[in-house]
N, C-alpha and C. Protein backbone atom coordinates (compact mmCIF):
# COMPACT_ATOMS: atom_id res chain seq x y z
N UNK A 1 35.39 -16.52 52.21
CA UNK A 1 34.02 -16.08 52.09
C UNK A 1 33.98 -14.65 51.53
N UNK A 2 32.77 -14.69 50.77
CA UNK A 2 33.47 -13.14 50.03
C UNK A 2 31.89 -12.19 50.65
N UNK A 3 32.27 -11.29 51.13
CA UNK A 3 31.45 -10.04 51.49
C UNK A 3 31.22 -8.95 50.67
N UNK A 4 29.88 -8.19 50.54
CA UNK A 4 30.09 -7.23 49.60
C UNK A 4 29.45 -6.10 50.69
N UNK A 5 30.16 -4.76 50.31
CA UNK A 5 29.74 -3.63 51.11
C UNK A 5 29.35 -2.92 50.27
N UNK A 6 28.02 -2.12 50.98
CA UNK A 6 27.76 -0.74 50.18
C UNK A 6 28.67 0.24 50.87
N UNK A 7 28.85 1.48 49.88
CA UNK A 7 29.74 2.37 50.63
C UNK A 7 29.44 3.87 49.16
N UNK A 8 30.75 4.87 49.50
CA UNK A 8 30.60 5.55 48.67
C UNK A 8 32.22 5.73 48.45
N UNK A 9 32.28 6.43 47.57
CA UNK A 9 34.00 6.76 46.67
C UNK A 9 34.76 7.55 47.75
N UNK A 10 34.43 7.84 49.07
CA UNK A 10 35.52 8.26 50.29
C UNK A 10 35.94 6.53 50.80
N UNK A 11 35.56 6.04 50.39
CA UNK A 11 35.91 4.03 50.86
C UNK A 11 36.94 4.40 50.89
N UNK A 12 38.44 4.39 51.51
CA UNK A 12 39.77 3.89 51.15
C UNK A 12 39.93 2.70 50.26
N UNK A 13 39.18 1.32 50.89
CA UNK A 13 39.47 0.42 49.93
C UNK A 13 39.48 0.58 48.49
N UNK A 14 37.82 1.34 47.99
CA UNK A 14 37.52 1.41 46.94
C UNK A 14 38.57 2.25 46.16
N UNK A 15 39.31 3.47 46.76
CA UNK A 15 40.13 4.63 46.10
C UNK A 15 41.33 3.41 45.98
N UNK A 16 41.62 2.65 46.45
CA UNK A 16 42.86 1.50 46.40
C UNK A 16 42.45 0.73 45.09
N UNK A 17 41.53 0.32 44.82
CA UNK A 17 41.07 -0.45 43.87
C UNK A 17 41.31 0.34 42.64
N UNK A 18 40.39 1.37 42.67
CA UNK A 18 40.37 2.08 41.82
C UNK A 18 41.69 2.46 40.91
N UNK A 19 42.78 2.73 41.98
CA UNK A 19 44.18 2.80 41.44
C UNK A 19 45.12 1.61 40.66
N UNK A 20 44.76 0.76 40.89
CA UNK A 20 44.98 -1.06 40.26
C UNK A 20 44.30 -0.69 38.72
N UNK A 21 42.72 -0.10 39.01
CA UNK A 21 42.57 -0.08 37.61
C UNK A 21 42.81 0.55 36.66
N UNK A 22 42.75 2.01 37.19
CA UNK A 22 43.62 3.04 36.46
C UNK A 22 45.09 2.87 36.06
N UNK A 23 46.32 1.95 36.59
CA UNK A 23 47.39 1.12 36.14
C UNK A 23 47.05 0.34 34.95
N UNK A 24 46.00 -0.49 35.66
CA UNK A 24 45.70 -1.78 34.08
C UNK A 24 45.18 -0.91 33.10
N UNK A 25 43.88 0.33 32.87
CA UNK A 25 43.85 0.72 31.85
C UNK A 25 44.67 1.56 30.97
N UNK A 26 45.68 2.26 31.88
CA UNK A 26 46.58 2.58 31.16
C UNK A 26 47.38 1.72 30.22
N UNK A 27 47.85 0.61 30.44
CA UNK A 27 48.06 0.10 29.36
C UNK A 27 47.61 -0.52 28.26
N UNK A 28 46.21 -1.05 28.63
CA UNK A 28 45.81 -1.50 27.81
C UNK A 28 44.67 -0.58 26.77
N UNK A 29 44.64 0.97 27.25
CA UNK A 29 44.05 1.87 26.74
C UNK A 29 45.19 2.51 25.48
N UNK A 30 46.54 2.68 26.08
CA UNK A 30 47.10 3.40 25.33
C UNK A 30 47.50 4.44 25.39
N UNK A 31 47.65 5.46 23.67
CA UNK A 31 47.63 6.42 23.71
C UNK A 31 46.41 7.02 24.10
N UNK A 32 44.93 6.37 24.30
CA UNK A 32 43.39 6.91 24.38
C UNK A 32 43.49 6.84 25.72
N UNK A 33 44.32 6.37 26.56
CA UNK A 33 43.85 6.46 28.66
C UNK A 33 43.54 8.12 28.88
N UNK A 34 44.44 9.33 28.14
CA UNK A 34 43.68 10.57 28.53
C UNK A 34 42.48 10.62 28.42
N UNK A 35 41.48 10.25 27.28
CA UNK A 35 40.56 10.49 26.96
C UNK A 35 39.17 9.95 27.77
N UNK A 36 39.80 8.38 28.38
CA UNK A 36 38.43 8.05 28.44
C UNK A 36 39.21 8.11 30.11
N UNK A 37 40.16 8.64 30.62
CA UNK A 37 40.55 9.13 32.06
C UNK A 37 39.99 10.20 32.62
N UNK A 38 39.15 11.05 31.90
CA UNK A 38 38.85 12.36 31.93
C UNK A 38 37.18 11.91 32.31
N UNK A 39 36.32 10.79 31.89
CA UNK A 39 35.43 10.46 32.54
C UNK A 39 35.15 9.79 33.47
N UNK A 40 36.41 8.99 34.17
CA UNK A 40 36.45 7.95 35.70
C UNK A 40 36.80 8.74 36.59
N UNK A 41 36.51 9.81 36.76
CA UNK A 41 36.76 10.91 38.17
C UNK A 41 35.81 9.70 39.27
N UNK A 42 36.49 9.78 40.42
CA UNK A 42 35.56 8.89 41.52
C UNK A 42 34.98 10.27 42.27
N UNK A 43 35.43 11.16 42.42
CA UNK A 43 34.83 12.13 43.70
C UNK A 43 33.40 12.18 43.75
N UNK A 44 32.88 12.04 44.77
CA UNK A 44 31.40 12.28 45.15
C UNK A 44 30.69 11.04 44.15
N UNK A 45 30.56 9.94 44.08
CA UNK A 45 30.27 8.89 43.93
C UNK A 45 29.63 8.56 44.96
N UNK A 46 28.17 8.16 44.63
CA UNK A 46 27.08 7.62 46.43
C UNK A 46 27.44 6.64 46.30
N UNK A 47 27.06 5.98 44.85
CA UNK A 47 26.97 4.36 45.17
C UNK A 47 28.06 3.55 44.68
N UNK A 48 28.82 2.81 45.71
CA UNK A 48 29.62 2.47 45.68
C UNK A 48 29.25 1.27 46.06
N UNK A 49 30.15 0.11 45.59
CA UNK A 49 30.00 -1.60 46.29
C UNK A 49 31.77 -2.21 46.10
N UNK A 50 31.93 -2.49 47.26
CA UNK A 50 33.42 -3.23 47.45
C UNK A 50 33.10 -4.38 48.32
N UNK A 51 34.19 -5.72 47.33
CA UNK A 51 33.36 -7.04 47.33
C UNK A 51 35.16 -7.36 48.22
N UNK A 52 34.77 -8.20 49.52
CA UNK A 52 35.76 -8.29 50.45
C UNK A 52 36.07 -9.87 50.44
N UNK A 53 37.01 -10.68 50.06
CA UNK A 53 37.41 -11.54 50.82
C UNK A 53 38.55 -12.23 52.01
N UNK A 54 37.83 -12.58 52.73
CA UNK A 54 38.53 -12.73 53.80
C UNK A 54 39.19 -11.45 54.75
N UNK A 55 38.46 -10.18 54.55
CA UNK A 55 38.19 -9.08 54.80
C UNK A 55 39.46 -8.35 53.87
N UNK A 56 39.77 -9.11 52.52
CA UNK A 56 40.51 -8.32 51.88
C UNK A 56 39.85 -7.49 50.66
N UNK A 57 39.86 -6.20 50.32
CA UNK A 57 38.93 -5.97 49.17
C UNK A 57 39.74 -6.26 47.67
N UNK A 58 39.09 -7.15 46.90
CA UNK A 58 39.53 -7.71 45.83
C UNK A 58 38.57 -7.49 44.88
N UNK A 59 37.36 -6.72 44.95
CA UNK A 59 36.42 -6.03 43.65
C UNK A 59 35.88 -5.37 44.21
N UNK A 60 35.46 -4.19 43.04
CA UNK A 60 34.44 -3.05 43.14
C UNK A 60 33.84 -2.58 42.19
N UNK A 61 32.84 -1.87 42.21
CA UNK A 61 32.02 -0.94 40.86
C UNK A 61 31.20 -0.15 41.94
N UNK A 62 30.86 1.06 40.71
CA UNK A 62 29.86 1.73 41.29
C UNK A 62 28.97 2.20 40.26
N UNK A 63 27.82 3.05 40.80
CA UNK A 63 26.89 3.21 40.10
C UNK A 63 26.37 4.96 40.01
N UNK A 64 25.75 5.50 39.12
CA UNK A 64 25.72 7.08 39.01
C UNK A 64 24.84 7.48 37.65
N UNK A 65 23.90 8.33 38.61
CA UNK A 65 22.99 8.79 37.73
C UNK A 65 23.23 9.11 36.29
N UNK A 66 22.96 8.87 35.40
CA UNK A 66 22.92 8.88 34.04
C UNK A 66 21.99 10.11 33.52
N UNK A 67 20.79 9.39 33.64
CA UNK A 67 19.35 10.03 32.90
C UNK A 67 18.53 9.31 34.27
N UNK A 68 16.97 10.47 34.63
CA UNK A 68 16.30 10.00 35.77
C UNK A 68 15.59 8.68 35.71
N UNK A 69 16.17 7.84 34.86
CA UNK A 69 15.55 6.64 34.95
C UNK A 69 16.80 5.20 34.69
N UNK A 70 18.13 6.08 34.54
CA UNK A 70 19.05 5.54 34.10
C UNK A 70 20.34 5.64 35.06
N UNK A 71 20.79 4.61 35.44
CA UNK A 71 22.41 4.54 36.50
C UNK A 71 23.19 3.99 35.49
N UNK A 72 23.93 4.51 35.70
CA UNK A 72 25.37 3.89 34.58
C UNK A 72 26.53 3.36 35.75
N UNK A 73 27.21 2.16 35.71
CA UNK A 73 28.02 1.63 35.53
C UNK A 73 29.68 1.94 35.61
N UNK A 74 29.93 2.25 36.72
CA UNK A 74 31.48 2.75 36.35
C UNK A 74 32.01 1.92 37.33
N UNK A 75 33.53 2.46 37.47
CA UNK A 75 34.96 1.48 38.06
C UNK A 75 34.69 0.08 38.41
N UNK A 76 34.23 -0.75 37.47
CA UNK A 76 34.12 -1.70 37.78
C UNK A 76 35.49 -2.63 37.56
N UNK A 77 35.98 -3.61 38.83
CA UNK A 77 37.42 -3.98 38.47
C UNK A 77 37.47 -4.96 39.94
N UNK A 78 38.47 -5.65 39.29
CA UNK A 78 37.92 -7.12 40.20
C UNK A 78 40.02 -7.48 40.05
N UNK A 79 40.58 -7.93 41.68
CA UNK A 79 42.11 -7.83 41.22
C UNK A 79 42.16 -9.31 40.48
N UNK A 80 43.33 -9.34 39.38
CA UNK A 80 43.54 -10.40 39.02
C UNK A 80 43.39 -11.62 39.68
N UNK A 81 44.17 -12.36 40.59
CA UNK A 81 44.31 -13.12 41.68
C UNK A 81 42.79 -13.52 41.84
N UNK A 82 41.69 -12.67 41.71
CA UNK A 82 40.57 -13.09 42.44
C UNK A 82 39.10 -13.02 41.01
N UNK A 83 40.21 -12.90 39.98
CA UNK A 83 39.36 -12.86 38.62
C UNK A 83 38.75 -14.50 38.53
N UNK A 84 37.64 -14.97 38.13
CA UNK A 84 37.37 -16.46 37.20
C UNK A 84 36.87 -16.89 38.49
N UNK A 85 35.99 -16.07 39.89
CA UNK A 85 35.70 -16.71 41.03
C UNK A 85 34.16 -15.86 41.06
N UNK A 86 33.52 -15.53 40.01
CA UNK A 86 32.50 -14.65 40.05
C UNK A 86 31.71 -13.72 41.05
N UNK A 87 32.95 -13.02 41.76
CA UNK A 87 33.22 -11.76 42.28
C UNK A 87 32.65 -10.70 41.64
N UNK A 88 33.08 -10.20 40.47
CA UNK A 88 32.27 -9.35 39.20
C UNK A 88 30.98 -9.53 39.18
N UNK A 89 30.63 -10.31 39.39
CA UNK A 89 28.96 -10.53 39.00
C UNK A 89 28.56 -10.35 40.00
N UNK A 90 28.93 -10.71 41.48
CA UNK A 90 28.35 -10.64 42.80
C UNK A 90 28.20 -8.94 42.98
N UNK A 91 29.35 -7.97 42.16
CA UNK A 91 29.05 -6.69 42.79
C UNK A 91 28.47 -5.78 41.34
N UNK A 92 28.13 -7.02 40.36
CA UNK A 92 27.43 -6.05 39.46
C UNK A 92 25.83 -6.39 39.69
N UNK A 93 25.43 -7.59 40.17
CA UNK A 93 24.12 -8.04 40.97
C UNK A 93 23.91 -7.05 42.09
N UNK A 94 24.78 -6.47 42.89
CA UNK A 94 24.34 -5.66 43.83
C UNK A 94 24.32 -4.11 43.77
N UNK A 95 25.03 -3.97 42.80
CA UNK A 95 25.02 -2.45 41.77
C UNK A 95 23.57 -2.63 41.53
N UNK A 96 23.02 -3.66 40.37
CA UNK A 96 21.17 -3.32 39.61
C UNK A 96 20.56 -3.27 40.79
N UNK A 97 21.03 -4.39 41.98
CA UNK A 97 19.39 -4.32 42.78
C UNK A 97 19.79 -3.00 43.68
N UNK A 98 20.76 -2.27 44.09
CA UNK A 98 20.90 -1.15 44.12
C UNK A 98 19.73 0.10 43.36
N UNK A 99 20.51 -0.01 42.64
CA UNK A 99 19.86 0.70 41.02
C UNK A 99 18.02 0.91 41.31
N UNK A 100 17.88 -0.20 40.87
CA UNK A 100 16.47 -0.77 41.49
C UNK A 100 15.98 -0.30 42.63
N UNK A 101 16.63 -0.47 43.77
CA UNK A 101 16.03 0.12 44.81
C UNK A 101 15.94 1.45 45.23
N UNK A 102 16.46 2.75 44.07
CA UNK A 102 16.54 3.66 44.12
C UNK A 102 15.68 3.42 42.95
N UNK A 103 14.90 2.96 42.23
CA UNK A 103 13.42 3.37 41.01
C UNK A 103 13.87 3.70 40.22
N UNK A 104 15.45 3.09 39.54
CA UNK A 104 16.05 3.25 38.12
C UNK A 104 15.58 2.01 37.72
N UNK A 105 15.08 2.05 36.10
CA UNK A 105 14.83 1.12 35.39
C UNK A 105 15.68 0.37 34.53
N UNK A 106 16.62 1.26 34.52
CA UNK A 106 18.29 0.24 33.48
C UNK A 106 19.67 1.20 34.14
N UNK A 107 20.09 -0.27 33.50
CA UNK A 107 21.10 0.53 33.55
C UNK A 107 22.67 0.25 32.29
N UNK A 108 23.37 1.80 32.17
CA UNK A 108 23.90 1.59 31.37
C UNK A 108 25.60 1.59 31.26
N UNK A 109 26.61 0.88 30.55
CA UNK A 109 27.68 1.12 30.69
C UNK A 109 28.57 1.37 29.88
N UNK A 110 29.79 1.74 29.64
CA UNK A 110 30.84 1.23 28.44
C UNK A 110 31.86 0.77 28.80
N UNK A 111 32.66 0.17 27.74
CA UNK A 111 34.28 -0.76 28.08
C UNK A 111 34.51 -0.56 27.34
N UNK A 112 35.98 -0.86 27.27
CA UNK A 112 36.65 -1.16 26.29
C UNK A 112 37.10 -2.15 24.80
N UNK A 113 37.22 -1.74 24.13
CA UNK A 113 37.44 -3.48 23.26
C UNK A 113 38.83 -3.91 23.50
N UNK A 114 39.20 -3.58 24.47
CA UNK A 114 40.70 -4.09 24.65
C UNK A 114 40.47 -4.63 25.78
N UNK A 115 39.43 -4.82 26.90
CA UNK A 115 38.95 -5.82 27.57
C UNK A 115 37.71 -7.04 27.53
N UNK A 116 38.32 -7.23 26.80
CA UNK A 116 37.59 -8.61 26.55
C UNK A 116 37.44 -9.43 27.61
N UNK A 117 37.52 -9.78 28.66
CA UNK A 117 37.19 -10.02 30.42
C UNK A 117 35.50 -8.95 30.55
N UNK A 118 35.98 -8.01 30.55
CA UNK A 118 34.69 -6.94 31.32
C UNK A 118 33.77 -7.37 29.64
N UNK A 119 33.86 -7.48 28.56
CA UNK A 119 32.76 -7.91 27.91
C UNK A 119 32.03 -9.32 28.04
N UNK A 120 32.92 -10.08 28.07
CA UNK A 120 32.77 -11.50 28.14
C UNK A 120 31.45 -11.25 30.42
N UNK A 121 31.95 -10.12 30.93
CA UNK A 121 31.31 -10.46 31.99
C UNK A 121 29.77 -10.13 31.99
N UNK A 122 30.00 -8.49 31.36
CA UNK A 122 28.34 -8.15 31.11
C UNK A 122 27.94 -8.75 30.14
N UNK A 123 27.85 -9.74 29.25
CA UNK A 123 27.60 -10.34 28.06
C UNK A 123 26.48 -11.56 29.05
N UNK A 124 27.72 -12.43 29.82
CA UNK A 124 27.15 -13.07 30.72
C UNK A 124 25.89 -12.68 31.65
N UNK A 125 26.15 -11.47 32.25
CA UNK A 125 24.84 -11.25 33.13
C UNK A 125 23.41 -10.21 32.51
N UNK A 126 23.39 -10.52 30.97
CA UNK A 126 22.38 -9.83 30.40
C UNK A 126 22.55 -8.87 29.52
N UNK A 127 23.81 -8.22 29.84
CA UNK A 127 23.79 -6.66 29.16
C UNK A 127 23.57 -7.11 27.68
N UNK A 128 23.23 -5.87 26.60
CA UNK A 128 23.02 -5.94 25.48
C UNK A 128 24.26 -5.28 24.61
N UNK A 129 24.12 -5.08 24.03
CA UNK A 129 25.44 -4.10 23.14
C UNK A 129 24.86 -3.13 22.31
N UNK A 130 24.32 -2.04 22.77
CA UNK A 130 23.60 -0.57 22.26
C UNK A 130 25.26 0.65 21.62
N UNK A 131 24.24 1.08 20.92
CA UNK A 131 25.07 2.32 20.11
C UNK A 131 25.77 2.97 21.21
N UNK A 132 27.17 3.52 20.79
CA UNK A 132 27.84 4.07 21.58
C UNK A 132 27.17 5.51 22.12
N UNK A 133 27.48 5.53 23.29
CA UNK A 133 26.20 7.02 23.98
C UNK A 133 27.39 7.84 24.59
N UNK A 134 26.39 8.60 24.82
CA UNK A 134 27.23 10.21 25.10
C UNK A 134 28.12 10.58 24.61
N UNK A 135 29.24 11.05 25.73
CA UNK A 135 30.68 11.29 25.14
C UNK A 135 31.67 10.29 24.19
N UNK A 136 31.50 8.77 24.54
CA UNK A 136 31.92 7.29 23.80
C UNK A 136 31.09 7.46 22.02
N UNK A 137 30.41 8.05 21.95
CA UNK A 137 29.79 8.27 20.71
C UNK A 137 30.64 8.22 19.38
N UNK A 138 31.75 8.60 19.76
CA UNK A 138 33.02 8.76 18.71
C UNK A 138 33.61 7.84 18.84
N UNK A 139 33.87 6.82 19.73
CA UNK A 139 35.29 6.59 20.60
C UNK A 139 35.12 5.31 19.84
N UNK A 140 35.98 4.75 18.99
CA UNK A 140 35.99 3.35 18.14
C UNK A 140 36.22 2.58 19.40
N UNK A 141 37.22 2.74 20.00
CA UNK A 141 37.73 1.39 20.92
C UNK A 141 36.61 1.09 22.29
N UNK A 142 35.69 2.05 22.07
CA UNK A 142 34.84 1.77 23.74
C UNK A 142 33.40 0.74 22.63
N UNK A 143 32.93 -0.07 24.07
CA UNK A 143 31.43 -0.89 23.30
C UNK A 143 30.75 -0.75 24.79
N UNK A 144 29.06 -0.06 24.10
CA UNK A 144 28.39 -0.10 25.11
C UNK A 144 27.27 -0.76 25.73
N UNK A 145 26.98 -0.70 26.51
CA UNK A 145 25.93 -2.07 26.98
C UNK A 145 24.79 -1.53 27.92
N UNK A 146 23.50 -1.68 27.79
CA UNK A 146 22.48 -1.66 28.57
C UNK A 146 21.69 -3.21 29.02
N UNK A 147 20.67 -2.91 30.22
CA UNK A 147 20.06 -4.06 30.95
C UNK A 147 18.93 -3.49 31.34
N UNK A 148 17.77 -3.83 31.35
CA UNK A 148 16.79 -3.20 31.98
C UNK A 148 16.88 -4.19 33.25
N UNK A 149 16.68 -3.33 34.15
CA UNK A 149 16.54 -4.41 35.63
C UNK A 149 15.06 -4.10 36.32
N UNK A 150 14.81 -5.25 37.03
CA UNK A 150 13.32 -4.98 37.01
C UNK A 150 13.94 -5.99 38.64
């Protein structure tokens, strides 16, 4: 049975997770993991969601002010083993209505093009594919995605 918790980036679980992903993007980032490593700082993160089964935590994401009408989307990462069981979606559904329940109207994210998993997931639950924003503005290998959630 899979559980999802709200929490914030002092979670142990979540700082555990988090480290799984920072492994996988290192490789599949490259020589670019400095670059886009320098924006996944977790410290002081409110909104946090870690998705438990069988009281083991096997996904997470969180969420963080952007623009005052905008949450963006970060550490989102789900362990292999428990990938293709739509886990991802259960804690990116509870990220928007999150979002939402704090009176953000979208929300926004980026990935990688070397994960084709995390596109293929927000593709699935709505996101769009908008011009690369902010700092990703340059970054060939990142693609970004917005949702208005209502």
């Amino acid at each position: 049975m899979i559980t999802i918790k709200r929490t914030d980036s002092e979670n142990r679980n979540f700082i555990e997770m988090v480290k799984y992903l920072d492994a996988d993007l290192a490789i599949r980032d490259g020589e670019d993991h400095s670059f886009y490593a320098q924006f996944n700082k977790i410290d002081k993160i409110k909104y946090v969601v870690v998705a438990y089964e069988n009281d083991k935590a096997v996904s997470c994401g969180a969420i963080k002010e952007y623009a005052s009408s905008i949450m963006e989307v970060k550490r989102m990462y789900t362990l292999p083993e428990s990938r293709g069981n739509g886990i991802a979606s259960k804690v990116l559904i509870e990220l928007e209505k999150w979002a939402l329940e704090l009176s953000y109207e979208k929300c926004i994210l980026e990935t990688g093009k070397k994960q084709p998993e995390a596109i293929a997931l927000y593709k699935k639950n709505g996101y769009k594919i908008i011009p690369n924003y902010g700092q990703y503005a340059e970054a060939e290998n990142s693609v970004c995605f917005e949702k208005e959630i209502k």
